[in-house]
PDB file of N, CA and C in Angstrom:
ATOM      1  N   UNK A   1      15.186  -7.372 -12.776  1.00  0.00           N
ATOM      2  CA  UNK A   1      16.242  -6.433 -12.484  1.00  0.00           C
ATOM      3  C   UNK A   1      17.544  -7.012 -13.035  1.00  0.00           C
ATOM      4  N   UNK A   2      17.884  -6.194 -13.557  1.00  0.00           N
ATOM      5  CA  UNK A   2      19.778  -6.852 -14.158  1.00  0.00           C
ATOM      6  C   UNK A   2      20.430  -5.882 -13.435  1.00  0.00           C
ATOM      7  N   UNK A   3      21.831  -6.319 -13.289  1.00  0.00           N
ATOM      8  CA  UNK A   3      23.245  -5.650 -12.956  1.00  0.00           C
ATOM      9  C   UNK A   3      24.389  -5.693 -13.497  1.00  0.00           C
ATOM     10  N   UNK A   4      24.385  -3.984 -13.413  1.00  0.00           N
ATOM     11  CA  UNK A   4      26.042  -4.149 -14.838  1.00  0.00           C
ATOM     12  C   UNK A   4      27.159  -4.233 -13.997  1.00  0.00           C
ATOM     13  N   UNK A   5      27.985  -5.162 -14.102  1.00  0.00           N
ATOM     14  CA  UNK A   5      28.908  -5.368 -12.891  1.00  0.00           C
ATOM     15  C   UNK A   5      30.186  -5.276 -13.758  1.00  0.00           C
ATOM     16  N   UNK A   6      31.251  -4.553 -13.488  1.00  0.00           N
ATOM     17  CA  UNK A   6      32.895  -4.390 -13.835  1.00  0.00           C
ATOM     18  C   UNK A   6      33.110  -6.289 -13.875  1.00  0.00           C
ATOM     19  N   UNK A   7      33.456  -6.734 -15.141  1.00  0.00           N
ATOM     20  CA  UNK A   7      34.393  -8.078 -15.204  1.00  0.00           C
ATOM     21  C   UNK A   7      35.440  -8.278 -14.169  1.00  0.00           C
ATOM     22  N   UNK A   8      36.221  -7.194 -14.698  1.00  0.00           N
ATOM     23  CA  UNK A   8      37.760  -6.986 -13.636  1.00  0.00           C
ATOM     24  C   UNK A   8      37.423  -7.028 -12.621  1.00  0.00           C
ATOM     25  N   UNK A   9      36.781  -6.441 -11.995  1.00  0.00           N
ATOM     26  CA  UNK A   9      36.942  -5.665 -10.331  1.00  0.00           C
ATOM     27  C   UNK A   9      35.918  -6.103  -9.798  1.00  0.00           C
ATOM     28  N   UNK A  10      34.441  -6.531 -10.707  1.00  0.00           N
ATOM     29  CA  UNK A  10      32.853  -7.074  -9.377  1.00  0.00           C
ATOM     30  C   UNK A  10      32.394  -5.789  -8.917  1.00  0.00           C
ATOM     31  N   UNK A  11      32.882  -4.521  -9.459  1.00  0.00           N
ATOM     32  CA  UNK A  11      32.503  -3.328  -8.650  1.00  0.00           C
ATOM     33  C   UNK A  11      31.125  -3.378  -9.446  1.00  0.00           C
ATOM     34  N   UNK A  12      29.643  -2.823  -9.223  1.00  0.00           N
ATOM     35  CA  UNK A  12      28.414  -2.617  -9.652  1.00  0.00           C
ATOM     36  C   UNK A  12      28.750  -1.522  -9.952  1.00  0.00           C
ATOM     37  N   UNK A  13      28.317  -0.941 -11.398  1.00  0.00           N
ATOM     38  CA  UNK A  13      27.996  -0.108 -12.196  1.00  0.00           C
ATOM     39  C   UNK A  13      26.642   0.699 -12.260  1.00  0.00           C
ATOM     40  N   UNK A  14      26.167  -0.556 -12.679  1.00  0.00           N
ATOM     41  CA  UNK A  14      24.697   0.176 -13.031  1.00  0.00           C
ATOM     42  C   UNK A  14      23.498  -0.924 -12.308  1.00  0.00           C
ATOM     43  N   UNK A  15      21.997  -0.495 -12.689  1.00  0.00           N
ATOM     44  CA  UNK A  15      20.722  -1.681 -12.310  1.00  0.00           C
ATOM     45  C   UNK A  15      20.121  -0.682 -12.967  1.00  0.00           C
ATOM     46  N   UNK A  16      19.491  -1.798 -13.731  1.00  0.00           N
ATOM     47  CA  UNK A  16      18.462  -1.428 -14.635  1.00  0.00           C
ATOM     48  C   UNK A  16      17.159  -2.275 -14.722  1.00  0.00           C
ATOM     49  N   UNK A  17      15.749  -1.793 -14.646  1.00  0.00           N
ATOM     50  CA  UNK A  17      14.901  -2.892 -14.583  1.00  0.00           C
ATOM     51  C   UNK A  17      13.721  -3.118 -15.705  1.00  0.00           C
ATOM     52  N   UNK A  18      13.983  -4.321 -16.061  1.00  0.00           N
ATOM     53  CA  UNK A  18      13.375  -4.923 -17.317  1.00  0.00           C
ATOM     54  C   UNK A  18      12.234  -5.929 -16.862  1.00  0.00           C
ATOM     55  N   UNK A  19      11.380  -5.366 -15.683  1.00  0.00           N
ATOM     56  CA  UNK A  19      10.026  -6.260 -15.638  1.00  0.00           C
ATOM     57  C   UNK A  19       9.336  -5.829 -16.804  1.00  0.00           C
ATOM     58  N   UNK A  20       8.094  -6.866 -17.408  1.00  0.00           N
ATOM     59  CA  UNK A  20       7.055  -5.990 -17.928  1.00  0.00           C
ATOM     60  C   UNK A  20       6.585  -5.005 -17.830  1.00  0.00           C
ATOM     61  N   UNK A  21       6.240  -4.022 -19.158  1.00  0.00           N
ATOM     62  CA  UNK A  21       5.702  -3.183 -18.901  1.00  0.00           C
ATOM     63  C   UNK A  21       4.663  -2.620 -19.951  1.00  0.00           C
ATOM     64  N   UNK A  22       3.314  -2.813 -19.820  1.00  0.00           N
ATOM     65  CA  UNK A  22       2.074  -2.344 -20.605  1.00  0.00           C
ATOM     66  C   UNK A  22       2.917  -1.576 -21.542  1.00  0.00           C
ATOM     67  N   UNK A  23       2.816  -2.324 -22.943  1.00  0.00           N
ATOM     68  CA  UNK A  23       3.531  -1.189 -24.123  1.00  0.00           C
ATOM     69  C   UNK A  23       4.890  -1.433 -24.768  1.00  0.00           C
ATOM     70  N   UNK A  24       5.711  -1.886 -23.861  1.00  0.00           N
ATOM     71  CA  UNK A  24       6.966  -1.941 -23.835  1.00  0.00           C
ATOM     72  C   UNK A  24       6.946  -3.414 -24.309  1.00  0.00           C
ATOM     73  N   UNK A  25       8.488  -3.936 -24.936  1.00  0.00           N
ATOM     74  CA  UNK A  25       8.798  -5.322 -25.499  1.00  0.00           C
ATOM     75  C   UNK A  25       9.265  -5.844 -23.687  1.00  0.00           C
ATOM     76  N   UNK A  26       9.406  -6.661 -23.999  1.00  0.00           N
ATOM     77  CA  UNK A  26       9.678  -7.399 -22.462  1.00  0.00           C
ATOM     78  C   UNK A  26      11.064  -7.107 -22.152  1.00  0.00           C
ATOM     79  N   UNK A  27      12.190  -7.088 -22.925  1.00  0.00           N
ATOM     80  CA  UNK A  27      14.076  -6.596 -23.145  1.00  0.00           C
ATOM     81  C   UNK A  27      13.846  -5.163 -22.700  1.00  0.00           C
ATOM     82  N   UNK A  28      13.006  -4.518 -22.837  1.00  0.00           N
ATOM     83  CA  UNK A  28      13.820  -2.676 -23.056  1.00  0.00           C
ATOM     84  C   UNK A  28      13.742  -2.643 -21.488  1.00  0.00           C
ATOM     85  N   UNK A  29      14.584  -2.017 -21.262  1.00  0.00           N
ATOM     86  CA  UNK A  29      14.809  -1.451 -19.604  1.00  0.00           C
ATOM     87  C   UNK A  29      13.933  -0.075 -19.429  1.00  0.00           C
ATOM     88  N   UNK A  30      13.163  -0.111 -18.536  1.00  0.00           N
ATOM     89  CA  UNK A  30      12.501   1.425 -18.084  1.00  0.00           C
ATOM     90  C   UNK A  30      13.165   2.176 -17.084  1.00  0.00           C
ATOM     91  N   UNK A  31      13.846   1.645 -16.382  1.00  0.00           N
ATOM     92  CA  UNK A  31      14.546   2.271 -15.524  1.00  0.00           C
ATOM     93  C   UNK A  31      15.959   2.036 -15.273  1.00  0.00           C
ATOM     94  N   UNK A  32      16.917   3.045 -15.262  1.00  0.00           N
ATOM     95  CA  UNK A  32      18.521   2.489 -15.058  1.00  0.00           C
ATOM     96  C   UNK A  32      18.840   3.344 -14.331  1.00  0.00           C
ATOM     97  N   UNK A  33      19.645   2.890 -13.335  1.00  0.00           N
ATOM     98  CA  UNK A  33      20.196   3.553 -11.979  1.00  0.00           C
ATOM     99  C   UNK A  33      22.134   3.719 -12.636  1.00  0.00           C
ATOM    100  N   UNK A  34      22.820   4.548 -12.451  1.00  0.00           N
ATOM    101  CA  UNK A  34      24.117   4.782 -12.478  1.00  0.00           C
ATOM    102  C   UNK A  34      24.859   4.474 -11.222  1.00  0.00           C
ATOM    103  N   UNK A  35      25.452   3.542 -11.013  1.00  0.00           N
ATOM    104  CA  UNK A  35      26.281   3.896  -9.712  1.00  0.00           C
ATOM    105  C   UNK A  35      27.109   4.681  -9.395  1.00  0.00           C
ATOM    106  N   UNK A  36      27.484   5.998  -9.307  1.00  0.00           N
ATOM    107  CA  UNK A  36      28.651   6.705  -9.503  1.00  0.00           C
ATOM    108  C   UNK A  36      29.846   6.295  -8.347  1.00  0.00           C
ATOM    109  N   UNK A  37      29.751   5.833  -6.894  1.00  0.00           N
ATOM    110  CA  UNK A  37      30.474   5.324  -5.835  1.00  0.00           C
ATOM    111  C   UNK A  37      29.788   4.610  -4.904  1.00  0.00           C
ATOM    112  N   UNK A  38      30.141   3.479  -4.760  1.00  0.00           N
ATOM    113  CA  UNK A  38      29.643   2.396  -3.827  1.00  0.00           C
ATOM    114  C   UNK A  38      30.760   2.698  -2.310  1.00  0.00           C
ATOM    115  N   UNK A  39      29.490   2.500  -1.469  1.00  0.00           N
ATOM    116  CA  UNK A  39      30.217   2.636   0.064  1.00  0.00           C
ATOM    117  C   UNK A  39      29.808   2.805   1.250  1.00  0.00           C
ATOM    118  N   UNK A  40      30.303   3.116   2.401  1.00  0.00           N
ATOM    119  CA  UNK A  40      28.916   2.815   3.735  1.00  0.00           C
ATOM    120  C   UNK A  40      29.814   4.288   3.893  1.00  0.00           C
ATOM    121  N   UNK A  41      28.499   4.579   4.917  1.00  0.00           N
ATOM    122  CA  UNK A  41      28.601   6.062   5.106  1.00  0.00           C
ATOM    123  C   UNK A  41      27.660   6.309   6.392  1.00  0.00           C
ATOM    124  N   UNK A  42      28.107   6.878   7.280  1.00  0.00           N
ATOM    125  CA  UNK A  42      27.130   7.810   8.724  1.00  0.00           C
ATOM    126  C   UNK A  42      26.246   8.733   8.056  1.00  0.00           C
ATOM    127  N   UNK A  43      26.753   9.460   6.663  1.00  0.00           N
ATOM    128  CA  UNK A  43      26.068  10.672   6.475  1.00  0.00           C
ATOM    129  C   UNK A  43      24.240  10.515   6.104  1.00  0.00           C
ATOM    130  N   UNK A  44      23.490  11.349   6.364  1.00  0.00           N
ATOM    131  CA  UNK A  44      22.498  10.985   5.704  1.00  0.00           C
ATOM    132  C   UNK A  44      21.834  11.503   4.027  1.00  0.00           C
ATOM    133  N   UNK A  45      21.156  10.806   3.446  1.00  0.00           N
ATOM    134  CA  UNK A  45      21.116  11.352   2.297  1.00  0.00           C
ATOM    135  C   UNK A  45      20.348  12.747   2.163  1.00  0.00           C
ATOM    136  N   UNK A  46      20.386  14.029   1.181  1.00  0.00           N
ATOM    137  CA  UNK A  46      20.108  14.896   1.162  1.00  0.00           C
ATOM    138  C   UNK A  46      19.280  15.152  -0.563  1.00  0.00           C
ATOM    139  N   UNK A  47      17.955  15.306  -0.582  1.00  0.00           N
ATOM    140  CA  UNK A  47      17.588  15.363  -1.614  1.00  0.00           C
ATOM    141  C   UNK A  47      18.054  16.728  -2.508  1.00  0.00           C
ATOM    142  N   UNK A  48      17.855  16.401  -3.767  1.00  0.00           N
ATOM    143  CA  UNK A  48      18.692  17.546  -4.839  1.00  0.00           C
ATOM    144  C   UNK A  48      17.699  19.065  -4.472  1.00  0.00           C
ATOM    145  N   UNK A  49      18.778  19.570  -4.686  1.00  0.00           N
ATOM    146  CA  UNK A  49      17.598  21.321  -4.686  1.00  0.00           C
ATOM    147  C   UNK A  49      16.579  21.189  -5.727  1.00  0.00           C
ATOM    148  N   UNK A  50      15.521  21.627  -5.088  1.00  0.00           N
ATOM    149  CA  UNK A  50      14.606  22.031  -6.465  1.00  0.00           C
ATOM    150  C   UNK A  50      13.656  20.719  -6.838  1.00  0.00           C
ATOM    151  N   UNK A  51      14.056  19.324  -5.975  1.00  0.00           N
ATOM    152  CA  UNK A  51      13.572  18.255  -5.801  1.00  0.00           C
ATOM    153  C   UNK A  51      11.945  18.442  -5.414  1.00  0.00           C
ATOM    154  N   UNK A  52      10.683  18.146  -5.719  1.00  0.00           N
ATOM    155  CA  UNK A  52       9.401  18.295  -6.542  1.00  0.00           C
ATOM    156  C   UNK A  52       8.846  17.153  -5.734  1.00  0.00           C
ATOM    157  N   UNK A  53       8.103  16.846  -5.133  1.00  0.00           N
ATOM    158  CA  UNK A  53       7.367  15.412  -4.578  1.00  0.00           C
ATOM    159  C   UNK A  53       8.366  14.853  -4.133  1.00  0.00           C
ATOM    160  N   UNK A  54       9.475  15.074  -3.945  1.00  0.00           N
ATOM    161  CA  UNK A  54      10.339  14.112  -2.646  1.00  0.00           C
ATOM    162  C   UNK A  54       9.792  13.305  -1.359  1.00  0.00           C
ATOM    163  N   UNK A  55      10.091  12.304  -1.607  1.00  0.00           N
ATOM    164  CA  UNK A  55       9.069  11.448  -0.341  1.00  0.00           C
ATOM    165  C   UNK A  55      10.193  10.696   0.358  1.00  0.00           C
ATOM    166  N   UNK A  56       9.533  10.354   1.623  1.00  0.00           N
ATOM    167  CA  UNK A  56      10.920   9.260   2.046  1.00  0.00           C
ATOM    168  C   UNK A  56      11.683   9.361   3.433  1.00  0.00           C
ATOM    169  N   UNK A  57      12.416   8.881   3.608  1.00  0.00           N
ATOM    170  CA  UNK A  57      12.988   9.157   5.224  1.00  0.00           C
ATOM    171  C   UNK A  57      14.499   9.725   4.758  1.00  0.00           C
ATOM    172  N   UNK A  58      14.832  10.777   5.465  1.00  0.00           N
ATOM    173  CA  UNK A  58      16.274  11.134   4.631  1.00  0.00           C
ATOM    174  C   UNK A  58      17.063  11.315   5.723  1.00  0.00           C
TER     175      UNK A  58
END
């Protein structure tokens, strides 16, 4: 797993994960997460409309 972290600020950006993967060079990332806002929150999460096999505790 890597993390793209702001120089300036330490704020997390992104995670992206570069385990092996059957096929793949060992560098390419298969998965990258965006952080759009980091923060604590009461609310609970709400899956997207139209969301297909949603699993999970929400």
């Amino acid at each position: 797993m890597q993390l793209v972290i702001d120089p300036g600020s330490g704020e997390l950006w992104a995670v992206q994960h570069v385990a092996p993967v059957p096929g793949l060079a060992q560098v390419v990332p298969w998965s990258a997460s965006i952080v759009r806002k980091a923060g604590w929150s009461d609310v609970r999460p709400v899956p997207p409309a139209g969301c297909k096999g949603c699993s999970g505790t929400y």
